[in-house]
Protein backbone atom coordinates (compact mmCIF):
# COMPACT_ATOMS: atom_id res chain seq x y z
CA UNK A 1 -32.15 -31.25 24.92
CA UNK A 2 -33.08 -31.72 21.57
CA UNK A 3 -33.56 -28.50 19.17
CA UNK A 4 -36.38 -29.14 16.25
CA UNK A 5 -34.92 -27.58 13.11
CA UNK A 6 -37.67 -26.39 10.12
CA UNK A 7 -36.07 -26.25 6.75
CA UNK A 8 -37.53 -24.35 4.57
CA UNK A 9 -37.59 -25.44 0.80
CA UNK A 10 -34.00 -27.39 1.55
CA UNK A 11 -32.16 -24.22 1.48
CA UNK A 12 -31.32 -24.04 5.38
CA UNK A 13 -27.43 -25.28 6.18
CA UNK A 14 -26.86 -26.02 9.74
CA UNK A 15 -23.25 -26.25 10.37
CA UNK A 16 -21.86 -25.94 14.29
CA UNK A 17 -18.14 -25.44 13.25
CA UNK A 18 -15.92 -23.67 10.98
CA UNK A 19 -12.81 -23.91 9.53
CA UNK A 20 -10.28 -21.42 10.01
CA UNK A 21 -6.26 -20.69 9.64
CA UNK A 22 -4.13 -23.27 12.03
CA UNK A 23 -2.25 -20.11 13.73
CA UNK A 24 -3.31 -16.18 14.58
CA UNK A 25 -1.21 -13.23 15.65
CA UNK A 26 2.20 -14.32 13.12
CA UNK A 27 3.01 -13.36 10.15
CA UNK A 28 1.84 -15.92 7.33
CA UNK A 29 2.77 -19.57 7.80
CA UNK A 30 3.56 -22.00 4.94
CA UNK A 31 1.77 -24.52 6.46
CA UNK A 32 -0.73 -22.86 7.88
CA UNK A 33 -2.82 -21.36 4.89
CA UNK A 34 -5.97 -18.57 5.22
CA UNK A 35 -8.93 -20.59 4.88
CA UNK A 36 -11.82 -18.80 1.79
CA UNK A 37 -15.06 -19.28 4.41
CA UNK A 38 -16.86 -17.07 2.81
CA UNK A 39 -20.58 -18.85 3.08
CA UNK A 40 -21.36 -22.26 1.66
CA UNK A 41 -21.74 -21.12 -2.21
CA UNK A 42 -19.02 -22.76 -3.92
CA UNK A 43 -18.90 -20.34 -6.26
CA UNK A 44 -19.07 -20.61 -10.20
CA UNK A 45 -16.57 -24.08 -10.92
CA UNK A 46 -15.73 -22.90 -14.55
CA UNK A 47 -13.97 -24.90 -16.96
CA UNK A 48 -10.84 -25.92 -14.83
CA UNK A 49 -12.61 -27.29 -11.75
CA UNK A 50 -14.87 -30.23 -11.48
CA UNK A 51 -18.67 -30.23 -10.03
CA UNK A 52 -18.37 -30.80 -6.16
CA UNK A 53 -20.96 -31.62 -3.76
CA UNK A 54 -18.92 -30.01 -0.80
CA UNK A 55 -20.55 -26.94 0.87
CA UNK A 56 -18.29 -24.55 2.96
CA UNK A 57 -14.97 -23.54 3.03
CA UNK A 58 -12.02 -24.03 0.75
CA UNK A 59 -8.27 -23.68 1.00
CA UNK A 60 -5.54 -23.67 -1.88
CA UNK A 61 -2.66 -26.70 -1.46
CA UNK A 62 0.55 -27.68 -3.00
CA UNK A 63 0.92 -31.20 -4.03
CA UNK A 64 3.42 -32.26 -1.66
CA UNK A 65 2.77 -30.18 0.89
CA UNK A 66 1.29 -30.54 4.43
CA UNK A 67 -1.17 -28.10 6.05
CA UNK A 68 -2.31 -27.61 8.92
CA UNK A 69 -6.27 -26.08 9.12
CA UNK A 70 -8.04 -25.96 12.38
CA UNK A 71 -11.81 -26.51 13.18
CA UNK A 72 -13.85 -24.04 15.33
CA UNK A 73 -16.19 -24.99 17.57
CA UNK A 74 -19.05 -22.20 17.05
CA UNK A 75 -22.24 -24.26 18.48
CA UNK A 76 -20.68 -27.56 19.41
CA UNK A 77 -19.70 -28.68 22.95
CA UNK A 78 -15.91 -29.39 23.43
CA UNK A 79 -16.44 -32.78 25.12
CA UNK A 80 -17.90 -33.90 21.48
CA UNK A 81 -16.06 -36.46 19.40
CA UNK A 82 -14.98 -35.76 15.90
CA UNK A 83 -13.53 -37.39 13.21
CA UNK A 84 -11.91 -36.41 9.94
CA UNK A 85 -11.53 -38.11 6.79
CA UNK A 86 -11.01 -37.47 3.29
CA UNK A 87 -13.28 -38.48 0.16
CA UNK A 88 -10.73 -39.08 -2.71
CA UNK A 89 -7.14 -40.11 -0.52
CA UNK A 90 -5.79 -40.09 -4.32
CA UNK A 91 -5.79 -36.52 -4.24
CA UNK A 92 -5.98 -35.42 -0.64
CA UNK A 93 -4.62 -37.74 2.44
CA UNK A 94 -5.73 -36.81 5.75
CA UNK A 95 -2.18 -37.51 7.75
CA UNK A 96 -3.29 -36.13 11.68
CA UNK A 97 -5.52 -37.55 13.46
CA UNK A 98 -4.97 -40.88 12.38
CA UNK A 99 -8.27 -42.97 11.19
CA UNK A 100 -10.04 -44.08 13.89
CA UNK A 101 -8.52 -41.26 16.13
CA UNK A 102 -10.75 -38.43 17.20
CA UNK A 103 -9.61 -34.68 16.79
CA UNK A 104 -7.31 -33.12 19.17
CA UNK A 105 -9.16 -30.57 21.84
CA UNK A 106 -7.21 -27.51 19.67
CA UNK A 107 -8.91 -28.69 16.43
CA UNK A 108 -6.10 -28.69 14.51
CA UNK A 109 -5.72 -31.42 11.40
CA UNK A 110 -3.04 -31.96 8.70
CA UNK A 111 -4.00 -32.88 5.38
CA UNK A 112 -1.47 -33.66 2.31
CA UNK A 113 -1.89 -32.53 -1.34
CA UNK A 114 -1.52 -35.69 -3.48
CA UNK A 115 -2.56 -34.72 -7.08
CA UNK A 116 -3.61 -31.93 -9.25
CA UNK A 117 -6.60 -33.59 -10.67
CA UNK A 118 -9.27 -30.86 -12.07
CA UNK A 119 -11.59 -33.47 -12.61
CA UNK A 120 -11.88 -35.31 -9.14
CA UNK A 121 -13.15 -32.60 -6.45
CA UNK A 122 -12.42 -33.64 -2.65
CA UNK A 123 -14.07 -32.93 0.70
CA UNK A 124 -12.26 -33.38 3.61
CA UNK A 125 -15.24 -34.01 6.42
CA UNK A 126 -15.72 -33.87 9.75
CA UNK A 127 -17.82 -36.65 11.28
CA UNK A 128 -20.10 -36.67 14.43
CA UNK A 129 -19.30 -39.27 17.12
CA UNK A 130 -17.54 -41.90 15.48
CA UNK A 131 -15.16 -42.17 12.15
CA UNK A 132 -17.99 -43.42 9.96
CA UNK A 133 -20.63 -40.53 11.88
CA UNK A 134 -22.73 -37.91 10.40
CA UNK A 135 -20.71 -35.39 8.24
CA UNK A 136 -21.18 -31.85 10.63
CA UNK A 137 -19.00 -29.87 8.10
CA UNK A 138 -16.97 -30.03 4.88
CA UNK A 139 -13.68 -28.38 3.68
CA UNK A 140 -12.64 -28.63 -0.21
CA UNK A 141 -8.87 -28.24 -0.81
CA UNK A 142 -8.11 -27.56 -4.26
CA UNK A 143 -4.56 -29.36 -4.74
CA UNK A 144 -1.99 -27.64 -7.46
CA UNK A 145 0.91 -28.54 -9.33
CA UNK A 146 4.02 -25.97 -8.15
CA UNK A 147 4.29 -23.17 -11.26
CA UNK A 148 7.85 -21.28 -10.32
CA UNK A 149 8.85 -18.07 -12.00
CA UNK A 150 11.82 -16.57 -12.32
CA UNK A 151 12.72 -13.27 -10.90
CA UNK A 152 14.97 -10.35 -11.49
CA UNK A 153 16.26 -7.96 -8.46
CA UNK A 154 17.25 -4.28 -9.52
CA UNK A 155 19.21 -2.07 -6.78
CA UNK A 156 18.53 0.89 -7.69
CA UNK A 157 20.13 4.44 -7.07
CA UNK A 158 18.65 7.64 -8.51
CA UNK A 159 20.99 10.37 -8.16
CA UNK A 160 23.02 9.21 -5.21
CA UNK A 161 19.70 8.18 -3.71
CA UNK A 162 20.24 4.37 -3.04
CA UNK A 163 17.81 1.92 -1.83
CA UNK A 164 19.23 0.66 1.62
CA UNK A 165 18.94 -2.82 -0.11
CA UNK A 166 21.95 -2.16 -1.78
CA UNK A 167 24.35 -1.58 1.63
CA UNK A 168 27.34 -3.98 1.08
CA UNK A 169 28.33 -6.03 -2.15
CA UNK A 170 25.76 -7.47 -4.33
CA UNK A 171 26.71 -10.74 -2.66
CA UNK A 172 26.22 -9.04 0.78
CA UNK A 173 22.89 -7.65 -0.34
CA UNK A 174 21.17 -10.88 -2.12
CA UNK A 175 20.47 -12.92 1.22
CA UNK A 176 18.18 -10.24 2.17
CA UNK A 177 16.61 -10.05 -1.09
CA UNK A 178 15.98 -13.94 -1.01
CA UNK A 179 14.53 -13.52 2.54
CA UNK A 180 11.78 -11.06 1.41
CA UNK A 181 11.01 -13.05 -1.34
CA UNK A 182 10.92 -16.19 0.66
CA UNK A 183 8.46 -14.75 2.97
CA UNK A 184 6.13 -13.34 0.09
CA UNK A 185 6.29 -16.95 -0.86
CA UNK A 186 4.89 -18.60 2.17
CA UNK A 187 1.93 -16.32 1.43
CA UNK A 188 1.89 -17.62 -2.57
CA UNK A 189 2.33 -21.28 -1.15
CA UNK A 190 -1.95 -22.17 -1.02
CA UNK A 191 -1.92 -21.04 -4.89
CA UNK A 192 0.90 -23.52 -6.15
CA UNK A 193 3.10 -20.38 -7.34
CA UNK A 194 7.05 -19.57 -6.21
CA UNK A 195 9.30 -17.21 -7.71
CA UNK A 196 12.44 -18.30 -7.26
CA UNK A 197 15.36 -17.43 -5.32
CA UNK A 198 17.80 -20.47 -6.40
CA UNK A 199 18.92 -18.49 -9.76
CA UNK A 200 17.90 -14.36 -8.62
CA UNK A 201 19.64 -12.61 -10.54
CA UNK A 202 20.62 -9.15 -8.72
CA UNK A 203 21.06 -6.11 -11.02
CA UNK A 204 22.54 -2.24 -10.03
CA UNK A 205 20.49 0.21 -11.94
CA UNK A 206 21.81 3.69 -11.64
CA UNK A 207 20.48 7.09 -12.86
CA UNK A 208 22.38 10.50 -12.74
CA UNK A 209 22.43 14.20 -14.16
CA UNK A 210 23.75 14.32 -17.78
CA UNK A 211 27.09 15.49 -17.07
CA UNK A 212 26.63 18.18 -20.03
CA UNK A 213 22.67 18.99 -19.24
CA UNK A 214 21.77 18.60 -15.48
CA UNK A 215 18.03 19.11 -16.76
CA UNK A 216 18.15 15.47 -18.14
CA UNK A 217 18.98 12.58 -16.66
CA UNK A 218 21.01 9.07 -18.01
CA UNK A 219 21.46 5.32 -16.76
CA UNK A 220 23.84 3.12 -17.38
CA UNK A 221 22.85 0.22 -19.52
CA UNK A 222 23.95 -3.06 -18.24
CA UNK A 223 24.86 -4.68 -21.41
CA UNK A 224 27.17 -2.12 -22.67
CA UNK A 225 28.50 -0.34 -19.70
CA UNK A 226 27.77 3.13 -21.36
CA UNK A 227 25.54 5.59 -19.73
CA UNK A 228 22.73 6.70 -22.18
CA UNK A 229 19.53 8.61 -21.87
CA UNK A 230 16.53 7.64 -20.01
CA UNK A 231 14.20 5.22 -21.77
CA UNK A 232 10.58 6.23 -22.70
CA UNK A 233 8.01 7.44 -21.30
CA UNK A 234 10.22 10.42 -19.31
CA UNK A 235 12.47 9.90 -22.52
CA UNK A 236 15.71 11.22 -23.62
CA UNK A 237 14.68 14.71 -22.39
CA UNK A 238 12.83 14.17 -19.20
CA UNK A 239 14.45 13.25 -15.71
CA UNK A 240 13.14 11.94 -12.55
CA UNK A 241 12.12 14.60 -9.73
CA UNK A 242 13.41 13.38 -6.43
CA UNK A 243 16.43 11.78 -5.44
CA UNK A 244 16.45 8.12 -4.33
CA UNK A 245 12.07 8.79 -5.11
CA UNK A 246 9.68 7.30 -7.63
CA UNK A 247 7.24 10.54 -6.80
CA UNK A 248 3.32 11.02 -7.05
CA UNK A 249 3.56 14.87 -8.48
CA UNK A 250 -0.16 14.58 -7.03
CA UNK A 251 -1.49 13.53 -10.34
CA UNK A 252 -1.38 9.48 -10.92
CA UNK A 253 -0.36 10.21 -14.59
CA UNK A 254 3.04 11.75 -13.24
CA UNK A 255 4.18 9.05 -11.17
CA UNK A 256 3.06 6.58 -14.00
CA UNK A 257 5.56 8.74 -16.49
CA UNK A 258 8.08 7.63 -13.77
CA UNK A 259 7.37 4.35 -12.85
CA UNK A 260 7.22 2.96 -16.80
CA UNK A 261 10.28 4.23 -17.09
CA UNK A 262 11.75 2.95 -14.15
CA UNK A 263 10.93 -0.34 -15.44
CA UNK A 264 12.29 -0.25 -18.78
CA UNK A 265 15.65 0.06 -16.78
CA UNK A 266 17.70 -2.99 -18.28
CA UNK A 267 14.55 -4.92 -17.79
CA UNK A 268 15.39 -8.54 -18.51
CA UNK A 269 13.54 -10.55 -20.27
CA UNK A 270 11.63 -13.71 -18.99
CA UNK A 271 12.00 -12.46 -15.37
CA UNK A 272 9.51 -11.12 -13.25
CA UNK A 273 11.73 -7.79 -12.50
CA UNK A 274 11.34 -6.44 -9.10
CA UNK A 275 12.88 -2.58 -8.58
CA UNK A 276 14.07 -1.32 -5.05
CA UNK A 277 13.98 2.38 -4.63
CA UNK A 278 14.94 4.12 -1.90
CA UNK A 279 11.42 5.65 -1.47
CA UNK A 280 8.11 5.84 -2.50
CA UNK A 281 5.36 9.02 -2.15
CA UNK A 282 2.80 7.82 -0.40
CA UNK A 283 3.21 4.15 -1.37
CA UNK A 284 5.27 1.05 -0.20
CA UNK A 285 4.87 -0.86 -3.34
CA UNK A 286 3.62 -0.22 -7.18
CA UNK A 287 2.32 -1.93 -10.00
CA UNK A 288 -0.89 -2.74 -11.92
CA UNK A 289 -2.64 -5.34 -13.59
CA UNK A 290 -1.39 -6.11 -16.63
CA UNK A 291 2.30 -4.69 -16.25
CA UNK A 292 3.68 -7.24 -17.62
CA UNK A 293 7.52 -5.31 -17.29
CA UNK A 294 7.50 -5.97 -12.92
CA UNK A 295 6.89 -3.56 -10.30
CA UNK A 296 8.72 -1.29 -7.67
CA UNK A 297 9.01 -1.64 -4.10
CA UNK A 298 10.48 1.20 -1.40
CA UNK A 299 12.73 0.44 1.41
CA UNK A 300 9.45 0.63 3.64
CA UNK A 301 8.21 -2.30 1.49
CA UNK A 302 7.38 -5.76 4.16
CA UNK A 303 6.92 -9.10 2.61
CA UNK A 304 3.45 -8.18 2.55
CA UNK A 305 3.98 -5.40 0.70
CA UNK A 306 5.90 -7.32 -2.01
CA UNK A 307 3.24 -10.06 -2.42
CA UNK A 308 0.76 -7.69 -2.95
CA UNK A 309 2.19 -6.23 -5.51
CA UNK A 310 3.28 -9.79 -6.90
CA UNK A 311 -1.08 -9.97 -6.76
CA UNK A 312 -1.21 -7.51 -9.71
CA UNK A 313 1.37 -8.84 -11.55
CA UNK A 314 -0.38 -12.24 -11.83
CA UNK A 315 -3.98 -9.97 -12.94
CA UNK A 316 -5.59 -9.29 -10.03
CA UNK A 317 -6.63 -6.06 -9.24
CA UNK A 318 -7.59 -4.87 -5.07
CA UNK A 319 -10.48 -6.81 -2.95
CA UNK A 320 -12.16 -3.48 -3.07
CA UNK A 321 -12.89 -2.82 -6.71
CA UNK A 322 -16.34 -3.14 -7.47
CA UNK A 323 -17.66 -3.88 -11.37
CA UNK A 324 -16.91 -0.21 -12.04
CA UNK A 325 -13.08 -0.60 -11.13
CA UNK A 326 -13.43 1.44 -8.31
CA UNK A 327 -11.55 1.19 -5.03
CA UNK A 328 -14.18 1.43 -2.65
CA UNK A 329 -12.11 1.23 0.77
CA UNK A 330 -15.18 -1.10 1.74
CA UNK A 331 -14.26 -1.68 5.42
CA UNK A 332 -15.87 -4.73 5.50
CA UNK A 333 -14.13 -8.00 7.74
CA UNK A 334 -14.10 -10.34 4.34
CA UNK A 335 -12.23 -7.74 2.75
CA UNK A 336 -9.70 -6.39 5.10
CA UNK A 337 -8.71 -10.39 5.47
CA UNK A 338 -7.56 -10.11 1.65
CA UNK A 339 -3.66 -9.49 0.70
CA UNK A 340 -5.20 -7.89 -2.74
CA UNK A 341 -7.51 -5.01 -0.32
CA UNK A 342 -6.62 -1.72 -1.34
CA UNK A 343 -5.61 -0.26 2.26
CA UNK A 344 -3.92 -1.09 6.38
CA UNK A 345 -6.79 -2.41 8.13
CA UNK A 346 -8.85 0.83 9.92
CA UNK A 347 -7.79 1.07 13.62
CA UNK A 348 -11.78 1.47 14.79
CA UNK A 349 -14.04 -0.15 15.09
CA UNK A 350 -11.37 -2.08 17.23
CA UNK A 351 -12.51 -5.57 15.43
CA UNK A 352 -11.03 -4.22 12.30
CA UNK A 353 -7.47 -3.50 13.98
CA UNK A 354 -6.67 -7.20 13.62
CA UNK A 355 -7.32 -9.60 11.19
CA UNK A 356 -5.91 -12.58 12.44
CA UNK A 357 -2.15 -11.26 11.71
CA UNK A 358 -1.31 -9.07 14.15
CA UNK A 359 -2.83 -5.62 14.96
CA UNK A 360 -2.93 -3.12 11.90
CA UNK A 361 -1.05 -6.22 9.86
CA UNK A 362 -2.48 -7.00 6.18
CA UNK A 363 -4.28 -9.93 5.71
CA UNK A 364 -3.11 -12.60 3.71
CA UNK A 365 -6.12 -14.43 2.14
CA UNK A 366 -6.19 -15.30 -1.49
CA UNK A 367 -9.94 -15.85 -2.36
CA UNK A 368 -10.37 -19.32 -3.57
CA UNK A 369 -13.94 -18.79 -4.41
CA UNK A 370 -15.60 -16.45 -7.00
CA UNK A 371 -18.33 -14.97 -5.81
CA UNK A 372 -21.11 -12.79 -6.83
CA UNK A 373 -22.02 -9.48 -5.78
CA UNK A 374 -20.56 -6.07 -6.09
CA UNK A 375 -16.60 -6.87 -5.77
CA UNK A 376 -17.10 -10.34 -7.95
CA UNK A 377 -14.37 -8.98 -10.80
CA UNK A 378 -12.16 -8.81 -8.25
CA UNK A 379 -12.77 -12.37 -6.87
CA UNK A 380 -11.46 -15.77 -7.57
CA UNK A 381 -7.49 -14.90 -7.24
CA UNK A 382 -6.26 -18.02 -6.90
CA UNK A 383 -7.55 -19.33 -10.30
CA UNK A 384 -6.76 -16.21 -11.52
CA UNK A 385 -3.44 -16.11 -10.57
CA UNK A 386 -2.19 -19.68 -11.87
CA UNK A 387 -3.97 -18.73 -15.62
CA UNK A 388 -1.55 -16.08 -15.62
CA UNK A 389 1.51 -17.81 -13.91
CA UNK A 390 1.54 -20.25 -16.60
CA UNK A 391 2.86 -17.65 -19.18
CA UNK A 392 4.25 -14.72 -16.77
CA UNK A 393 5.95 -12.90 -19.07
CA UNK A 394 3.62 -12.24 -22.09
């Protein structure tokens, strides 16, 4: 039966499918990126991305690399023959279903990253019927050169209180280490951003009482094997409160006191310094935007947790803050999908206990797009990200 369509004014998009992430229910998969379908505004292009006539989705790939992205049927029959191709194969190659061969019933295609080339946009569309067929839908990868950064592990122990990540020799200990970063890097993948684990270098920080004032505290400095008193802001005469802890005190200005310190302990240079504490109150992970000196992470801390935090070392602040900087806790579904929102996923309504990851799992999406509206500082991560991954440690 045919359906008669008015358009008003040649703003109406009809589009019977989506584009969505290849898997559901895992953790994140390498090649399997979150898809940005947020709408068909392509958001403000900027300076570093060309003019596009695409409308709907995009998704963030490493040259190199091979994705997989699936298409949802929303208003479109199964028994309906589609086709995909790509519209520059110099910068993205469409690699399954081959030309001429229609998409698989699960909707799943692979497409390869070929070039970084700002100034050549690409659509990867779906056609109606036959190969050649009416475009039904659109996808624009953006394809990036691989930026790695270094990293630095601390162990640390504060007063006898030793991050679990330290059980064994520091050759015991670093597999683990590389593991959690490796998984916070399957999540980085879409953005063309590793830190790497080929040359971590693992560090043992330890703090204790001042053997002639318990009331203030020492560490001992890696380069000279001396213990000497705690770096600035807690300072010579200050000390850390709990054992094992970087603590809240209930006041954000406290734990800050703590936290700067804790990395100013034999921070190295050119490293993106990651600390391990035992423990955390009331958070998993800490940093903020524009800490250029690395961030902490409890035992509790997931992969998730980790790459999160990585998110505000490379500038970007939670989903949730509007244009006053304030964490809203917005509950909304485009949110909660974001590894930069603010808070777990709320267990009701029940749609909001799983976002594609698992029940009361973070999301993992990195918005591609920037966006207007009330959160649009916070938008736009990806691009974001790269600007600051190309100097990381000024």
């Amino acid at each position: 039966m045919a359906i008669r369509v008015h358009v008003k004014r040649g703003q109406q998009a009809i589009v019977p499918i989506r584009f969505v992430r290849a898997v559901t229910g895992n953790p994140p998969v390498r090649t399997a990126p979150d898809v940005d379908d947020r709408g068909f505004d392509m958001s403000g292009r900027g300076g570093d991305w060309g003019k596009t006539k695409a409308k709907g989705a995009m998704v963030g790939v490493t040259v190199g690399d091979t994705v997989r992205v699936k298409v949802l049927r929303e208003d479109l029959e199964n028994s309906a023959d589609l086709y995909v191709s790509s519209t520059n194969k110099s910068v993205v190659r469409v690699i399954s279903p081959a030309s001429g061969t229609k998409l698989p019933a699960n909707g799943e295609f692979s497409i390869r990253g070929i070039a970084d080339k700002k100034s050549s946009p690409v659509a990867v569309q779906i056609h109606f019927g036959k190969q050649d067929g009416p475009v039904i839908g659109e996808l624009e990868p953006h394809i990036f050169l691989l930026i790695r950064i270094r990293v630095a592990i601390h162990l640390v122990s504060i007063y006898g209180g030793d991050t679990n990540r330290w059980a064994g020799t520091v050759a015991a200990t670093t597999p683990n280490m590389v593991a959690l970063v490796t998984q916070a890097n399957d999540i980085w993948r879409p953005a063309g951003i590793e830190f790497r684990t080929d040359n971590m270098l693992v560090i043992r920080d330890q703090v204790r009482p001042n053997p002639t004032n318990a009331a203030r505290s020492q560490y001992l400095h890696r380069g000279s094997g001396s213990w000497r008193s705690l770096p600035a802001p807690l300072g010579a005469a200050g000390n850390f409160t709990t054992a094992g802890t970087i603590t809240d005190n209930a006041a954000w200005a406290n734990q800050y006191r703590e936290f700067l310190t804790l990395g100013r302990l034999n921070f190295v240079n050119n490293r993106a310094n990651i600390y391990c504490v035992q423990n955390g109150t009331g958070w998993n992970g800490l940093s903020y935007v524009g800490m250029n000196r690395g961030l902490a992470i409890g035992d509790a801390a997931s992969a998730y947790d980790l790459a999160h935090e990585l998110g505000h070392y490379l500038n970007n602040d939670h989903a949730d803050e509007d244009n006053t900087s304030t964490d809203t806790d917005n509950k909304d579904i485009w949110l909660v999908r974001r590894l930069m929102y603010s808070d777990w996923p709320a267990a009701a309504p029940p749609h909001r206990n799983n976002v594609g990851y698992g029940a009361n799992q973070y999301g993992a999406l990195l918005s591609v797009k920037k966006l207007g509206g009330d959160y649009s500082t916070s938008d736009g991560e990806l691009r974001r990200s790269r600007r600051r991954a190309r100097r990381p440690f000024s």
